[in-house]
Protein backbone atom coordinates (compact mmCIF):
# COMPACT_ATOMS: atom_id res chain seq x y z
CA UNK A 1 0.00 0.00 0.00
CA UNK A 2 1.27 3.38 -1.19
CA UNK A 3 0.94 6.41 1.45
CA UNK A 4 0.27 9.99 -0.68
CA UNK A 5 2.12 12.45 0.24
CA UNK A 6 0.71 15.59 1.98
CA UNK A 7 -0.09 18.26 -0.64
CA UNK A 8 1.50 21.10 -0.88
CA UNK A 9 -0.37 24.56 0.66
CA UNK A 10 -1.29 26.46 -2.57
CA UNK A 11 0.58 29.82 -2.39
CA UNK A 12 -0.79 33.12 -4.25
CA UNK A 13 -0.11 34.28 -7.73
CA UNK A 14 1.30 37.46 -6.27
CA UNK A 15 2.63 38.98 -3.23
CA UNK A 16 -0.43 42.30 -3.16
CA UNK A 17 -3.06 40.20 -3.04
CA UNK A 18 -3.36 39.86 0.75
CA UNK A 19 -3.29 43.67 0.81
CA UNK A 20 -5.79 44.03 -1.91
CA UNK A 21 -8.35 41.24 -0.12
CA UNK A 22 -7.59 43.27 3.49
CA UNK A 23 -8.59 46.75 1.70
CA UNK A 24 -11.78 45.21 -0.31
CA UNK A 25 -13.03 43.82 3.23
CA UNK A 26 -12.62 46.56 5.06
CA UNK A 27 -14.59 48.70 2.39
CA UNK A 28 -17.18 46.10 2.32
CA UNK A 29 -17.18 46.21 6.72
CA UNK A 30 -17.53 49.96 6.16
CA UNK A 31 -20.04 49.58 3.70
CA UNK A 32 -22.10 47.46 6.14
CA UNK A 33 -21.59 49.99 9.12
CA UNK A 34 -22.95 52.88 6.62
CA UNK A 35 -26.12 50.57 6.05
CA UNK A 36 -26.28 50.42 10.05
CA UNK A 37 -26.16 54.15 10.42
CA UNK A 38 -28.82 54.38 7.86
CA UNK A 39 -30.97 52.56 9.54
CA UNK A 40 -30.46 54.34 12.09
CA UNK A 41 -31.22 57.82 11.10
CA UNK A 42 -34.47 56.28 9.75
CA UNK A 43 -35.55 55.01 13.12
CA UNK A 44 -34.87 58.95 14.10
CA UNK A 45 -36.81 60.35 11.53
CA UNK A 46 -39.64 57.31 11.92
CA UNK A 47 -39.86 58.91 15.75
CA UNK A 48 -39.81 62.78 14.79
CA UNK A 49 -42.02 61.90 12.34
CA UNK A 50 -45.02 60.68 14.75
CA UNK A 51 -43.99 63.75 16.77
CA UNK A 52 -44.29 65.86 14.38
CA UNK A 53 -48.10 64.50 13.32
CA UNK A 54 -49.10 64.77 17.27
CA UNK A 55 -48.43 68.39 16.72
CA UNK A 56 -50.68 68.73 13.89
CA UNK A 57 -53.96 69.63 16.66
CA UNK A 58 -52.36 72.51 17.81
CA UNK A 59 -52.77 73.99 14.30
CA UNK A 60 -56.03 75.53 13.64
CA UNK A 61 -55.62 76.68 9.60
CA UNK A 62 -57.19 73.74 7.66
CA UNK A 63 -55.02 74.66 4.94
CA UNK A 64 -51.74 74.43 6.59
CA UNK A 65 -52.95 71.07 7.92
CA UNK A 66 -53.22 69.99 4.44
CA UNK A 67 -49.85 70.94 3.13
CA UNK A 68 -48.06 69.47 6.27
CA UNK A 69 -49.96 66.50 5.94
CA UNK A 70 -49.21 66.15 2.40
CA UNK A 71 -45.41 66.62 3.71
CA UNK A 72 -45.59 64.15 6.17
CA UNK A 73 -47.31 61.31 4.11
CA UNK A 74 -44.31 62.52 1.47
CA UNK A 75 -41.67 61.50 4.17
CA UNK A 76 -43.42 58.65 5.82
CA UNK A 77 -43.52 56.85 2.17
CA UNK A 78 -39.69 57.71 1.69
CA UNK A 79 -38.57 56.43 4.93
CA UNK A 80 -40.85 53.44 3.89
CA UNK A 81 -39.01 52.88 0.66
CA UNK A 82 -36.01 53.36 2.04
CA UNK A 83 -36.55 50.59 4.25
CA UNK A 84 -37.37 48.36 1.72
CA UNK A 85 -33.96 48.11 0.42
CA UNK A 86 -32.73 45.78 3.10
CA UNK A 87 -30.74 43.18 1.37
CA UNK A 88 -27.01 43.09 1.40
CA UNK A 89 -24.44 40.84 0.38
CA UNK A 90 -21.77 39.86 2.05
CA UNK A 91 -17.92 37.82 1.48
CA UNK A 92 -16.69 35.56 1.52
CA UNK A 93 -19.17 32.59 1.73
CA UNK A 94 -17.71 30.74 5.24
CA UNK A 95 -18.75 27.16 4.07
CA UNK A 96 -16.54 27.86 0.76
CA UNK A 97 -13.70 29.77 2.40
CA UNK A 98 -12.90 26.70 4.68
CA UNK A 99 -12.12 24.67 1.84
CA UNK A 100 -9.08 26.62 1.38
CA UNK A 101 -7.64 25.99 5.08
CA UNK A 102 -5.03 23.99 4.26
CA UNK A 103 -3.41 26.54 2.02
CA UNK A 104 -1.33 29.70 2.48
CA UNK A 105 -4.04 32.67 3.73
CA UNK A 106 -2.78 35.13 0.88
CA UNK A 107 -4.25 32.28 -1.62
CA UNK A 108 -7.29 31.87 0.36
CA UNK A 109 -7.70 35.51 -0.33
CA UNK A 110 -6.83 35.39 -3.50
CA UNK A 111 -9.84 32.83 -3.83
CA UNK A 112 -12.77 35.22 -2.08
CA UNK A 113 -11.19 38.77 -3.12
CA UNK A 114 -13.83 37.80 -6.14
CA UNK A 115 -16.57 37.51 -3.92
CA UNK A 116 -15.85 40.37 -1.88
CA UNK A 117 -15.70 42.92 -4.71
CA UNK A 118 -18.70 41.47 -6.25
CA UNK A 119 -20.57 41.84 -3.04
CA UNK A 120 -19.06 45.72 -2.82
CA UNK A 121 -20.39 46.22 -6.16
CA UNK A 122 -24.04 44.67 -5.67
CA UNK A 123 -24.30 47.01 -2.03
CA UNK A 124 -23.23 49.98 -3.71
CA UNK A 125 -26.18 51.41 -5.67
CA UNK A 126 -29.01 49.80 -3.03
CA UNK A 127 -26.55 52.27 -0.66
CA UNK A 128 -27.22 55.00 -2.88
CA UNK A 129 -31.12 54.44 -3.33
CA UNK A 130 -31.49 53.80 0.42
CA UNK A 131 -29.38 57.29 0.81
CA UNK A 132 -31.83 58.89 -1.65
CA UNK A 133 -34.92 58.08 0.17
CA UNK A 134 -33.41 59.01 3.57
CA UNK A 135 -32.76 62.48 2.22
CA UNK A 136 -36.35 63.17 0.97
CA UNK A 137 -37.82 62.32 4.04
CA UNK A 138 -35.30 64.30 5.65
CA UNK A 139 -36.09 67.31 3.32
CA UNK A 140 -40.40 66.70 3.91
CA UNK A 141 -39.90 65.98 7.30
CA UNK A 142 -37.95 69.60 7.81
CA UNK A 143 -40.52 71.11 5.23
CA UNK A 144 -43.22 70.18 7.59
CA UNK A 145 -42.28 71.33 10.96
CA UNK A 146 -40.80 74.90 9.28
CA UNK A 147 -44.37 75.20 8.01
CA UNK A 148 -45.62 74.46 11.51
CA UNK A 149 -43.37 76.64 12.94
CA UNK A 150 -43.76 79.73 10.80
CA UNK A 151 -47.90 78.97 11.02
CA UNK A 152 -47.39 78.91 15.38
CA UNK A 153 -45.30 81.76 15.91
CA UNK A 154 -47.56 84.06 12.97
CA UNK A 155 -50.72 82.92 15.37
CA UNK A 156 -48.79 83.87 18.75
């Protein structure tokens, strides 16, 4: 009976790749703490939000109302949407990654950098869209309470 020899720990194709997997995943972590703060700042506006609707009674114009309303309802369906992008990827798949253990960690990196970047890529633009919607219901939200500001102080 023959014994097989041990193979060999695969080694990377180039001595930057280790560097270039460490840089991807820590844009990818940061990418996943931006998402966090997002969320966030949506519970925040969520709350000042319902404030701001409680102090709809104290406002006697029916026309103001209205408009704030309308600006509120404008803000509540943007921090809805934003909410709705909720899906991120993330790299590299564990259960693949540990198939690589017995080689040299700068190949194992060269294996998932792939993944990683492809994951950056897909978070990037839901990123942007959740951004987008966070900064219209920022911009009704403020548009609303300046209204009901200006409309208390002008009543006294």
């Amino acid at each position: 009976m023959s014994e097989q020899a041990p193979r060999q720990p695969r080694k990377a194709t180039g001595p930057g790749l280790g560097l270039a997997y460490d840089v991807a995943a820590a844009k990818l972590a940061d990418q996943h703490e931006y998402v966090n703060r997002l969320n966030t700042r949506l519970g925040a506006i969520l709350a000042v939000l319902l404030g701001t609707t409680a102090a709809l009674v104290a406002v006697s114009s029916v026309p103001v109302r209205l408009v704030a309303v309308g600006l509120l309802t404008g803000a509540l369906v943007e921090v809805a949407r934003a909410s709705r992008v909720a899906y991120w990827n993330d790299a590299p798949d564990p259960h693949t990654f540990q198939r690589y253990a017995g080689d040299e960690p700068d190949y194992m990196k060269e294996i998932a950098l792939p993944s990683i970047l492809k994951a950056f890529d897909y978070n990037q633009p839901r990123i942007t869209e959740k951004g987008k919607h966070l900064n219209w219901s920022i911009t009704f939200l403020a548009l609303a309470i300046v209204l009901l500001a200006v409309t208390r102080s002008l009543n006294g």
